[in-house]
Protein backbone atom coordinates (compact mmCIF):
# COMPACT_ATOMS: atom_id res chain seq x y z
CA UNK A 1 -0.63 44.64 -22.85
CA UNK A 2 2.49 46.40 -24.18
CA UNK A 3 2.71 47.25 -27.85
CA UNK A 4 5.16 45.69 -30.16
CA UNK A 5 6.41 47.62 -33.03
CA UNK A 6 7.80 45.42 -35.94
CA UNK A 7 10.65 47.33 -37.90
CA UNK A 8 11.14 45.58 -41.49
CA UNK A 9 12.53 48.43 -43.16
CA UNK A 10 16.53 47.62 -42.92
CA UNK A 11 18.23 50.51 -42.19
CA UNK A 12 16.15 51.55 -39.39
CA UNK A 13 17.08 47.88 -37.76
CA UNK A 14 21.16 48.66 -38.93
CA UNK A 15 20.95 52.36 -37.24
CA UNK A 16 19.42 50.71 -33.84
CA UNK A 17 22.09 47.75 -34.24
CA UNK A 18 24.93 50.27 -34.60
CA UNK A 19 23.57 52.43 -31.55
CA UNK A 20 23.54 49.46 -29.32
CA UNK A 21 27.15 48.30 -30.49
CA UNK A 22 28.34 52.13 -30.34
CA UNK A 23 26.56 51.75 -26.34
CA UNK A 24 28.24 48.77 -25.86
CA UNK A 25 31.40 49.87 -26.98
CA UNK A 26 31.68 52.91 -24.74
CA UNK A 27 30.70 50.87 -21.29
CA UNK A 28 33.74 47.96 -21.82
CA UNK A 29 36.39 51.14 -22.38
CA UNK A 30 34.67 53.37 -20.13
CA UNK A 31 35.21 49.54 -17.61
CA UNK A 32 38.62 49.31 -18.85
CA UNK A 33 39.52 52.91 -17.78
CA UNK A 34 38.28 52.61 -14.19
CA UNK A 35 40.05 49.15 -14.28
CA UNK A 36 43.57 50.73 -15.73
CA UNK A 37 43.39 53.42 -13.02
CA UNK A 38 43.06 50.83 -10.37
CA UNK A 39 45.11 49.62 -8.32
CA UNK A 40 43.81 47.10 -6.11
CA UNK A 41 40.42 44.96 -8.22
CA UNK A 42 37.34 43.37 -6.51
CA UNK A 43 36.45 39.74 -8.09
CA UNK A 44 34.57 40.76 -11.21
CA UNK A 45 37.35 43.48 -12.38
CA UNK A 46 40.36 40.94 -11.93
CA UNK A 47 38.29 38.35 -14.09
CA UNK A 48 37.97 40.69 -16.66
CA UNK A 49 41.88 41.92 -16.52
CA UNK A 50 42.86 38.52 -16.61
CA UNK A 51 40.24 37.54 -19.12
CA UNK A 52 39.19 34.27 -16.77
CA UNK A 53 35.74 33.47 -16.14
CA UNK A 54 34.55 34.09 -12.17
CA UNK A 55 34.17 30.41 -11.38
CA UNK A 56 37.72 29.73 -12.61
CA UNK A 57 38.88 32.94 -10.87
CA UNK A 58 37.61 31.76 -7.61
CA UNK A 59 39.09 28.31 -8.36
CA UNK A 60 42.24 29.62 -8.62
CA UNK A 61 42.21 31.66 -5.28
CA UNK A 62 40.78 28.64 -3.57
CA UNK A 63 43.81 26.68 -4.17
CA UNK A 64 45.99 29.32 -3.59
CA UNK A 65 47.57 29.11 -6.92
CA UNK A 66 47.03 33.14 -7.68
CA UNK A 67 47.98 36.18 -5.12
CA UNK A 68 44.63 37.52 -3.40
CA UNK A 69 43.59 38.87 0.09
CA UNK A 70 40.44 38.15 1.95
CA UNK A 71 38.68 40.61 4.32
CA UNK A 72 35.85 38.72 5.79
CA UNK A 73 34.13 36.89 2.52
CA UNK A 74 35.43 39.54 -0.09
CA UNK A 75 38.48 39.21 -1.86
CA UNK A 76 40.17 41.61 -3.53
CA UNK A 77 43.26 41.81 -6.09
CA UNK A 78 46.43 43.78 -6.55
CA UNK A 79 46.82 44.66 -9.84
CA UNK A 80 50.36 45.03 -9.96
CA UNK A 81 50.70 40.92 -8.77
CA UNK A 82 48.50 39.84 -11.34
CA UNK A 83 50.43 41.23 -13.75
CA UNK A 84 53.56 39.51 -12.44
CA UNK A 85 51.64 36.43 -11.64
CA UNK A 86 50.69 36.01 -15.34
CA UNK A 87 54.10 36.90 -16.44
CA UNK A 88 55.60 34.54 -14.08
CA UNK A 89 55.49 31.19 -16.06
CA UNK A 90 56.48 31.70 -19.79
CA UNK A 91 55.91 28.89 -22.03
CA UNK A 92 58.92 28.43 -24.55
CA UNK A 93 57.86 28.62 -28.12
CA UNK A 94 57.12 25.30 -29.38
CA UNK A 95 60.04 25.34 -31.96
CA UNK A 96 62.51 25.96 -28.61
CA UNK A 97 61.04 22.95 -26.58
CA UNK A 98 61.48 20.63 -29.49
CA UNK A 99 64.98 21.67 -29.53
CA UNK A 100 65.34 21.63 -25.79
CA UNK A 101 63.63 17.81 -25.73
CA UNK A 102 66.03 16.81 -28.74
CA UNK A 103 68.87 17.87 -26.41
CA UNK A 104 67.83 16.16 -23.71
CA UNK A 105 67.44 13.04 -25.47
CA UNK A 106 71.11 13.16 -27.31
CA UNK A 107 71.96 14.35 -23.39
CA UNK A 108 70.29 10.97 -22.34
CA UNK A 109 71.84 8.90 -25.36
CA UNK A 110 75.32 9.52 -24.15
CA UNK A 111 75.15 9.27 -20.72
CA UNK A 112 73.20 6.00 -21.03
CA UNK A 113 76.22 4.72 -23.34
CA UNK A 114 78.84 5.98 -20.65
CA UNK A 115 77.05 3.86 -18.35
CA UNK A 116 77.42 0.91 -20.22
CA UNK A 117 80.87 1.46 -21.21
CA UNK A 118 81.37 1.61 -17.44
């Protein structure tokens, strides 16, 4: 049977707590470096970079709705068309749709009134 150690004394429990954040801390940027000098990402690196789960990443390359290749069963990203992939579809600021869907409805207004005057 292994011995258990109970630590009660506080700063002994924030110095180990610190440590393993400080650990932590070091592995995602040391991930992120190997990532940022990457070019081409397997599955688990291109969730991260995108910041998608792996089910949803593998979702998306199963409908073919995000740029991928496939040797045998392992599929592998460029890094370069994720990043153009994800800037590909901007979504307007809300305040510029609700001016682009008051627009269209004036648009809409007077071309249903031509019709009528027609």
């Amino acid at each position: 049977m292994q011995n258990k150690t109970i630590i009660t004394d506080v700063k002994t429990i924030e110095e180990i707590v610190n440590k393993a954040v400080l650990k932590a801390s070091e592995n995602i940027k040391a991930s992120n470096q190997v990532v940022e000098n990457k070019e081409r990402l397997n599955t688990i690196e291109a969730a991260n970079f995108l910041g998608f789960s792996k089910p949803h990443l593998y979702r998306l390359t199963s409908q073919g709705r995000i740029p991928h290749y496939k040797k045998g069963k392992f599929l592998t990203f460029k890094k370069s068309e994720l990043e153009e992939w994800l800037l590909s579809k901007p979504v307007k600021p809300m305040e510029q749709q609700t001016v682009i869907e008051e627009k269209a409805k004036e648009y809409l207004t007077l071309a249903n009134r031509r019709k009528r005057k027609s």
